[in-house]
N, C-alpha and C. Protein backbone atom coordinates (compact mmCIF):
# COMPACT_ATOMS: atom_id res chain seq x y z
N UNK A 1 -9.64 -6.66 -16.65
CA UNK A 1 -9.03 -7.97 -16.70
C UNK A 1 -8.64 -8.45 -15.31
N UNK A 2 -7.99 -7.78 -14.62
CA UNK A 2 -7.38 -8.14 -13.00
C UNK A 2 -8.52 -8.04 -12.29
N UNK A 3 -9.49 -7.22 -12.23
CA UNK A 3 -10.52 -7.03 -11.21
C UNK A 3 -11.64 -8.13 -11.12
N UNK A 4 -11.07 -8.79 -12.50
CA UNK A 4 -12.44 -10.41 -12.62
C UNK A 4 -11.67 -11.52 -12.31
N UNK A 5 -10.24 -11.36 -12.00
CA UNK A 5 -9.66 -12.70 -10.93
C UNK A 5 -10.39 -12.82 -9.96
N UNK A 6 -9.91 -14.11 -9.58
CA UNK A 6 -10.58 -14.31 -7.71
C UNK A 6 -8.74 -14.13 -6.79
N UNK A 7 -7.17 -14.16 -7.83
CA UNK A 7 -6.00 -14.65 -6.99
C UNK A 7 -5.32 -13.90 -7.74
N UNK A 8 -4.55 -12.72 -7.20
CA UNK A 8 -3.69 -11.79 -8.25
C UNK A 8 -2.28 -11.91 -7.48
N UNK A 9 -1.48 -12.37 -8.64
CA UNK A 9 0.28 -12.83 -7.88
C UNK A 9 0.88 -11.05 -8.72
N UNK A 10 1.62 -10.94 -7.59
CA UNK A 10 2.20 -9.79 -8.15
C UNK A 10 2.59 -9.36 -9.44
N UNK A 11 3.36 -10.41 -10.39
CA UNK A 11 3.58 -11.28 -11.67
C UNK A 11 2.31 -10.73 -12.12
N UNK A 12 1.25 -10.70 -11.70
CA UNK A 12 0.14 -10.56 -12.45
C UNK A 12 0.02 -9.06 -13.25
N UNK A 13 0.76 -8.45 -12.34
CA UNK A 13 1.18 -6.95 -12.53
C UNK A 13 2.08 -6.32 -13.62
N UNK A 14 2.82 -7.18 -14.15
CA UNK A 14 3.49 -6.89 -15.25
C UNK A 14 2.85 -6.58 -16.54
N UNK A 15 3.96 -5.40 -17.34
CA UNK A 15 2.68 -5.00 -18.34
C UNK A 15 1.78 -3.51 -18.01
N UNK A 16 1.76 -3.45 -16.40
CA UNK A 16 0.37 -2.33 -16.07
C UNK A 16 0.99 -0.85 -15.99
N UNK A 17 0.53 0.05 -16.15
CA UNK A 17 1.03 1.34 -15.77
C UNK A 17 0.91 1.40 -14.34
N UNK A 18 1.99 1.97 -13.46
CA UNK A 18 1.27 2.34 -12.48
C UNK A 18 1.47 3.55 -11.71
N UNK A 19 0.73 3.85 -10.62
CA UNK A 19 1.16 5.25 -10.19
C UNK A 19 1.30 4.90 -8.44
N UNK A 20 2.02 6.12 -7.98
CA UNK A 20 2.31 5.52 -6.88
C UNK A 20 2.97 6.77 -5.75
N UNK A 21 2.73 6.37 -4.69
CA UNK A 21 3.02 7.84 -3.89
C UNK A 21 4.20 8.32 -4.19
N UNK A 22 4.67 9.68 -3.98
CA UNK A 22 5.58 10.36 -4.53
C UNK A 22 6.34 9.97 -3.64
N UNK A 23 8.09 9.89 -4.25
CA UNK A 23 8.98 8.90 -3.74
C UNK A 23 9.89 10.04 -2.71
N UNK A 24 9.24 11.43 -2.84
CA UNK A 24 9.71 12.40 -1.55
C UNK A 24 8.76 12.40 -0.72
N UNK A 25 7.61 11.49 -0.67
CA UNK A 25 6.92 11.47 0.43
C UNK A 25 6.88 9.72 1.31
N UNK A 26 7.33 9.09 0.38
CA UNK A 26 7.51 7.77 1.55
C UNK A 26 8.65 6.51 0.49
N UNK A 27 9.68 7.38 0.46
CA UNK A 27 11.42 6.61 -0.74
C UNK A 27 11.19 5.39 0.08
N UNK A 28 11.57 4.91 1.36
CA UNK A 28 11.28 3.50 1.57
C UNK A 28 10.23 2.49 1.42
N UNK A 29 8.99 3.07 1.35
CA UNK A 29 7.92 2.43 0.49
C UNK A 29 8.00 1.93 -0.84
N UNK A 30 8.24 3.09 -1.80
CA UNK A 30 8.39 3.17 -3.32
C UNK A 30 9.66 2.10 -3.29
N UNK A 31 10.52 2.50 -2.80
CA UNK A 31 12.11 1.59 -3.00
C UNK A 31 11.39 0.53 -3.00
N UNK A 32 11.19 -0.29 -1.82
CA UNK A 32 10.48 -1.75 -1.62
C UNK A 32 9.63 -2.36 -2.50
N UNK A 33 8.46 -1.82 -2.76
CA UNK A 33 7.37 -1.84 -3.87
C UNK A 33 8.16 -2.41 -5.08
N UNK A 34 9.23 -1.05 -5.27
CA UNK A 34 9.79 -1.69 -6.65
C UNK A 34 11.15 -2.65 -6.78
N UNK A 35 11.14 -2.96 -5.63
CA UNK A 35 12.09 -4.09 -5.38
C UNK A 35 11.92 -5.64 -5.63
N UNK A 36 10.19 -5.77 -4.93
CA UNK A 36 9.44 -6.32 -5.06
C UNK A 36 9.40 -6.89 -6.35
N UNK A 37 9.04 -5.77 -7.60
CA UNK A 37 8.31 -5.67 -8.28
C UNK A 37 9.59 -6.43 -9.57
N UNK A 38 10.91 -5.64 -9.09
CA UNK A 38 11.66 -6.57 -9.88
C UNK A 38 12.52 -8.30 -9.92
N UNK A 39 12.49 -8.30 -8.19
CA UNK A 39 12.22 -9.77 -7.65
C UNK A 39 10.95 -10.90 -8.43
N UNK A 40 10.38 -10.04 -9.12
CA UNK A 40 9.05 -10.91 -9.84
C UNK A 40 9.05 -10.92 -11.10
N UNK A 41 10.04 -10.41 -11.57
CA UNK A 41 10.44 -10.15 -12.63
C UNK A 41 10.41 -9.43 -13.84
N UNK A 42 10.14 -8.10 -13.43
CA UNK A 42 9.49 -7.16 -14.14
C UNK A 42 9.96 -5.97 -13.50
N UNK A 43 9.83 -4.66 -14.58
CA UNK A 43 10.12 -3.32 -14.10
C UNK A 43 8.48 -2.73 -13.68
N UNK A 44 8.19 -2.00 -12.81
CA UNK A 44 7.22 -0.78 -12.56
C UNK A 44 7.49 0.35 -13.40
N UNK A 45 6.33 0.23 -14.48
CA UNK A 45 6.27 1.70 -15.31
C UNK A 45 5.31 2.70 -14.85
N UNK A 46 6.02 3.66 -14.00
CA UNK A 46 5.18 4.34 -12.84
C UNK A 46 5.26 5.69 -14.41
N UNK A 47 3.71 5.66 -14.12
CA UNK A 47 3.12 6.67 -15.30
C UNK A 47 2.65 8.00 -14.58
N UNK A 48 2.37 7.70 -13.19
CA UNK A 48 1.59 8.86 -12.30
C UNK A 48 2.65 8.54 -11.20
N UNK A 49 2.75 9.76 -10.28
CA UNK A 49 2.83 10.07 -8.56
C UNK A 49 1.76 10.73 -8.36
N UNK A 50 1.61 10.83 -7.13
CA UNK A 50 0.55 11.29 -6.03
C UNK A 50 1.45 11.50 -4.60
N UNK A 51 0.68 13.09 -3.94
CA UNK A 51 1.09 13.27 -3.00
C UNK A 51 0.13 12.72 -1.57
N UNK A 52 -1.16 12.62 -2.01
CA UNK A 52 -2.32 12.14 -1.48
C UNK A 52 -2.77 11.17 -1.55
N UNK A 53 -3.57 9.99 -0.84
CA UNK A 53 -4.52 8.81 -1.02
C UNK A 53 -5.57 9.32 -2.02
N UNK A 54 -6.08 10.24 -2.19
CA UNK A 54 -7.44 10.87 -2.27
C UNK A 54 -6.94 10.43 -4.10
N UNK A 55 -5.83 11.53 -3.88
CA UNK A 55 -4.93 12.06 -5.40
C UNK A 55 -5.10 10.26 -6.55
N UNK A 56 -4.42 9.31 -5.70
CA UNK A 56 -3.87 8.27 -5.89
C UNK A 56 -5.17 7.45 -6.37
N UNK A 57 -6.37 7.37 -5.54
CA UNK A 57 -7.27 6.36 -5.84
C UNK A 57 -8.03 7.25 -7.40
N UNK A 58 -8.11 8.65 -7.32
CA UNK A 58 -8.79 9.30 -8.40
C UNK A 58 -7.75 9.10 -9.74
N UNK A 59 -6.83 9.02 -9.78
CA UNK A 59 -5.80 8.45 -11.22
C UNK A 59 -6.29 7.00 -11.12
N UNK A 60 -6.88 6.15 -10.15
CA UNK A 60 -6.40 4.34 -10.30
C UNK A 60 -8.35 4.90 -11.22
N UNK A 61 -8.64 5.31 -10.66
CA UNK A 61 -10.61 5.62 -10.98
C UNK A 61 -10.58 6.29 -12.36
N UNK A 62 -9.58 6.64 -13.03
CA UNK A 62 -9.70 7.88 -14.36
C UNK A 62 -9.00 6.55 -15.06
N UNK A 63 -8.49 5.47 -14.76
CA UNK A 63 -8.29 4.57 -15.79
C UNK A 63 -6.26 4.64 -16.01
N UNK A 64 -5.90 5.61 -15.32
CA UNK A 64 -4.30 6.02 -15.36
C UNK A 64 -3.88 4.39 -15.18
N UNK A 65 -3.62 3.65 -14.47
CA UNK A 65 -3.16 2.91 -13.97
C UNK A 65 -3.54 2.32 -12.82
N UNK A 66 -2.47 0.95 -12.27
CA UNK A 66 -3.04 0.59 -10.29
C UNK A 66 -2.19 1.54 -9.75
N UNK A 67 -2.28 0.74 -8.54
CA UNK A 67 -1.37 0.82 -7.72
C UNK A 67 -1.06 0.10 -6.50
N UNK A 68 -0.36 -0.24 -5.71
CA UNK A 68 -0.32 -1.45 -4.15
C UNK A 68 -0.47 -0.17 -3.40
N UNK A 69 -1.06 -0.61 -2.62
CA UNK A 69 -1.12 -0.44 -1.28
C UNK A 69 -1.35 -1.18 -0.15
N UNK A 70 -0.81 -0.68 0.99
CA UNK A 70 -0.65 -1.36 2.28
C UNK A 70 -1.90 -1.95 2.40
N UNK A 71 -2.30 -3.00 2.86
CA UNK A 71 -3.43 -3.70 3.58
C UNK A 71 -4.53 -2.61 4.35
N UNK A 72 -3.69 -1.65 5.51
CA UNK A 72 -4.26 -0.23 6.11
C UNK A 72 -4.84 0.34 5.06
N UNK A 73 -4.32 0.87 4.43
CA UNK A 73 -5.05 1.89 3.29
C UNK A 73 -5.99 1.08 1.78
N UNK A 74 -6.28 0.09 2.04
CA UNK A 74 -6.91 -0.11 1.34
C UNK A 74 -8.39 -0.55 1.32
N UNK A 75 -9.31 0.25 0.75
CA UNK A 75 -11.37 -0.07 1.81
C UNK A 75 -11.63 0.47 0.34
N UNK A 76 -13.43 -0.15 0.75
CA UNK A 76 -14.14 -0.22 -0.13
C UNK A 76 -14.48 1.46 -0.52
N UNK A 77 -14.68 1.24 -2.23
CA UNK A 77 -14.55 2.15 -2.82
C UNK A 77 -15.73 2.37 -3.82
N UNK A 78 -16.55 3.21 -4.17
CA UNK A 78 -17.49 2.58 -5.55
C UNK A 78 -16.73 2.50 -6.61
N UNK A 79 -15.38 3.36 -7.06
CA UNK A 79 -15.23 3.95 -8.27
C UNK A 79 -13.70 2.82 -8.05
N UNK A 80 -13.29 2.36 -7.53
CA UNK A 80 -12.18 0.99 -7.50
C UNK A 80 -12.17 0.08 -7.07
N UNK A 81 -11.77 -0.92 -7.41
CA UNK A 81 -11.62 -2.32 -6.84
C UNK A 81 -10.24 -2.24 -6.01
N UNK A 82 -10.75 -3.24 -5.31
CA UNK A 82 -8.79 -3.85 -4.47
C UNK A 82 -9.03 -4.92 -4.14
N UNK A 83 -7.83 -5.98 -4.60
CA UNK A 83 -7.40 -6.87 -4.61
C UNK A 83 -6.08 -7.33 -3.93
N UNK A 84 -6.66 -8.42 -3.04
CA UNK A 84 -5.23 -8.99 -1.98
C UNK A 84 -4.33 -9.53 -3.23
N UNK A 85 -2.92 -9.02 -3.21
CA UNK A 85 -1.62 -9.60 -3.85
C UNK A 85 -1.46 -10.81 -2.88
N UNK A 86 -1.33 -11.89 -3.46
CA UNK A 86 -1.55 -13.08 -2.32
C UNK A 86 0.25 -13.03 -2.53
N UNK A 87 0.84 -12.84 -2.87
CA UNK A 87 2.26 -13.30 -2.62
C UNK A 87 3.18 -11.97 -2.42
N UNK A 88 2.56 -10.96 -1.52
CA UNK A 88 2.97 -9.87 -1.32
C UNK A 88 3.41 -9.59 -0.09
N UNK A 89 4.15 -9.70 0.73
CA UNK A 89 4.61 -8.93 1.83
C UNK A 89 5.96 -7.57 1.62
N UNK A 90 5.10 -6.50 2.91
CA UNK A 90 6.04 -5.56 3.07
C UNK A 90 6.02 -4.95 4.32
N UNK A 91 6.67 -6.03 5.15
CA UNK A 91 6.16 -5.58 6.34
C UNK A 91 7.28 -4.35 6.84
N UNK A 92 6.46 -3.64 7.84
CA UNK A 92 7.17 -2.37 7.84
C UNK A 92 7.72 -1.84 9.64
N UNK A 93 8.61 -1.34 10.34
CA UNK A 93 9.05 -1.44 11.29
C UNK A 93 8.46 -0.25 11.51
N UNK A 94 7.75 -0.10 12.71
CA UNK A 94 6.92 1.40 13.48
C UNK A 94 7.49 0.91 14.71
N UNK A 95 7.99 2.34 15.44
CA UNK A 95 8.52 2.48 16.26
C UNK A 95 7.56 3.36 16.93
N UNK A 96 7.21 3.18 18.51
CA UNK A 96 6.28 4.11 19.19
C UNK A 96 7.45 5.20 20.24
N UNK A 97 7.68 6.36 20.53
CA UNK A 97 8.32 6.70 21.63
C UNK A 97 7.86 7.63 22.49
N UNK A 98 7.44 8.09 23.98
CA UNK A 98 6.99 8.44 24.45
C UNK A 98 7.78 9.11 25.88
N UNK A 99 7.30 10.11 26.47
CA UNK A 99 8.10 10.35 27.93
C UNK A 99 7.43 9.45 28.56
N UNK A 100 8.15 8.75 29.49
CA UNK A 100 8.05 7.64 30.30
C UNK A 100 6.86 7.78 31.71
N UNK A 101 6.72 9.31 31.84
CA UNK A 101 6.64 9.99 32.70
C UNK A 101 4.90 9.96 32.25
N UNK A 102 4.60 10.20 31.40
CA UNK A 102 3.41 10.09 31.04
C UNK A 102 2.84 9.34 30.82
N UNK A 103 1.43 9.62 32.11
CA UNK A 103 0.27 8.63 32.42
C UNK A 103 -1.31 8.65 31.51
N UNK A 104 -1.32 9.59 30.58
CA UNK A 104 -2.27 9.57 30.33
C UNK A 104 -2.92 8.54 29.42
N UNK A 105 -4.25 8.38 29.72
CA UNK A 105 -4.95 7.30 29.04
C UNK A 105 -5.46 7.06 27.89
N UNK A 106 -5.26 8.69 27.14
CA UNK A 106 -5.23 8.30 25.87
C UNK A 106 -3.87 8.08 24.82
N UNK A 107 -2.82 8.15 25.49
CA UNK A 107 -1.57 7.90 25.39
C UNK A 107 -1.75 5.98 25.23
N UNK A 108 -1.84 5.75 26.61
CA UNK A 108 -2.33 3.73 26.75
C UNK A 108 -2.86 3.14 25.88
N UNK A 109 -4.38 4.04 25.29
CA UNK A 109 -5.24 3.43 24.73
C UNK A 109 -4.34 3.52 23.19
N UNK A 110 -3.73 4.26 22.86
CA UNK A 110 -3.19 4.60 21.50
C UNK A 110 -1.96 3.01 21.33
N UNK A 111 -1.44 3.39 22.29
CA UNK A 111 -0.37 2.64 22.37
C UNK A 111 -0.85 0.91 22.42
N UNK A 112 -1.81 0.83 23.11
CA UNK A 112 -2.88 -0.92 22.89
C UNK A 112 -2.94 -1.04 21.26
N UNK A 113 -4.08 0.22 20.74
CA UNK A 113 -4.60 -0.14 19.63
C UNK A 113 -3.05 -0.18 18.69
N UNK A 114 -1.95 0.35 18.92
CA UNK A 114 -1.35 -0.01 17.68
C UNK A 114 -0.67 -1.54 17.91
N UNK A 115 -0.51 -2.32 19.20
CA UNK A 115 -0.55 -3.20 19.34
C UNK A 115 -1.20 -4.09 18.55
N UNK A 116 -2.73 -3.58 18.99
CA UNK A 116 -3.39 -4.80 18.25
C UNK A 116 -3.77 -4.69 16.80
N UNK A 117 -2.70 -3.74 16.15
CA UNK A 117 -3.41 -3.49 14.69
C UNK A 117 -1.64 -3.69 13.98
N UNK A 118 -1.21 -4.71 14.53
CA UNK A 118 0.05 -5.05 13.90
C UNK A 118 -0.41 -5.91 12.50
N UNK A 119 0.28 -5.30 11.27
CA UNK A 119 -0.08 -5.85 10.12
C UNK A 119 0.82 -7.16 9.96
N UNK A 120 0.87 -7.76 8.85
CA UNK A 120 1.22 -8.74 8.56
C UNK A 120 1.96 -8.32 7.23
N UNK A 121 2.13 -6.74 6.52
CA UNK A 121 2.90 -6.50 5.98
C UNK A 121 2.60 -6.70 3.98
N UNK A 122 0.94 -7.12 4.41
CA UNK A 122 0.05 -7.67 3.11
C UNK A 122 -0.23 -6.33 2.39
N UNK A 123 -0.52 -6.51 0.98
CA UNK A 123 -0.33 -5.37 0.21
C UNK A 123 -2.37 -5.84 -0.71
N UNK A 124 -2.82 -4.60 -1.08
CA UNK A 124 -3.94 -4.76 -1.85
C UNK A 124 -3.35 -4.20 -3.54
N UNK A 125 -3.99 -4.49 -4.39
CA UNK A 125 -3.57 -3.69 -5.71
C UNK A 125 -4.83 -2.90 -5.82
N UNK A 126 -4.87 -1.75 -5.73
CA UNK A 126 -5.91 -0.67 -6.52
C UNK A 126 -6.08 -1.07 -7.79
N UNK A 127 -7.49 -1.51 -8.22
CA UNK A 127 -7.69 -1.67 -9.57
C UNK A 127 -8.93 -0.21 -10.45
């Protein structure tokens, strides 16, 4: 049903089982998600956790349920769909810290690319 939209509002999500990384491996994620989730007016009936991506997309692929994920973690799949939540933000604060002292260039280059790979805090739904 969700995977033959072309525009999925979070709202759209109500109703779904879902599963979702285990809340001792990222509580400020999960917290948010389901903060989100009741801001839209609805509870998350989290039916699965997962300690893994791997774990997570093979329950959304066995029919268990979705799940959101970050914009980052979400690519083409044969065995799932993903879909942009168009009214989804969660944007998230990364902090880089380093000895000052250190010149090396793959230190620079790390430190550019996370520059230029600043998200916008957009979420996909695993279908």
């Amino acid at each position: 049903r969700l995977a033959r939209k072309n525009k999925i509002l979070l709202k759209d999500l109500a109703g779904e089982s879902f599963i979702q990384f285990s809340r001792q491996l990222w509580p400020e994620r999960v917290d948010a998600i389901s903060r989100k989730c009741v801001e839209a007016g609805f509870t998350m009936q989290i039916v699965q956790e997962a300690q893994r991506l791997h774990t997570l997309l093979e329950f959304v692929a066995q029919g268990i349920g979705v799940a959101i994920l970050p914009d980052p973690l979400s690519h083409d799949s044969e065995r799932v769909v993903f879909k942009k939540l168009e009214d989804f933000d969660l944007a998230a604060n990364l902090q880089l810290v380093w000895l000052r002292e250190n010149d090396s260039t793959l230190l620079k280059e790390f430190v550019a690319a996370a520059h230029r790979s600043k998200s916008s805090g957009g979420a996909s739904v695993c279908l």
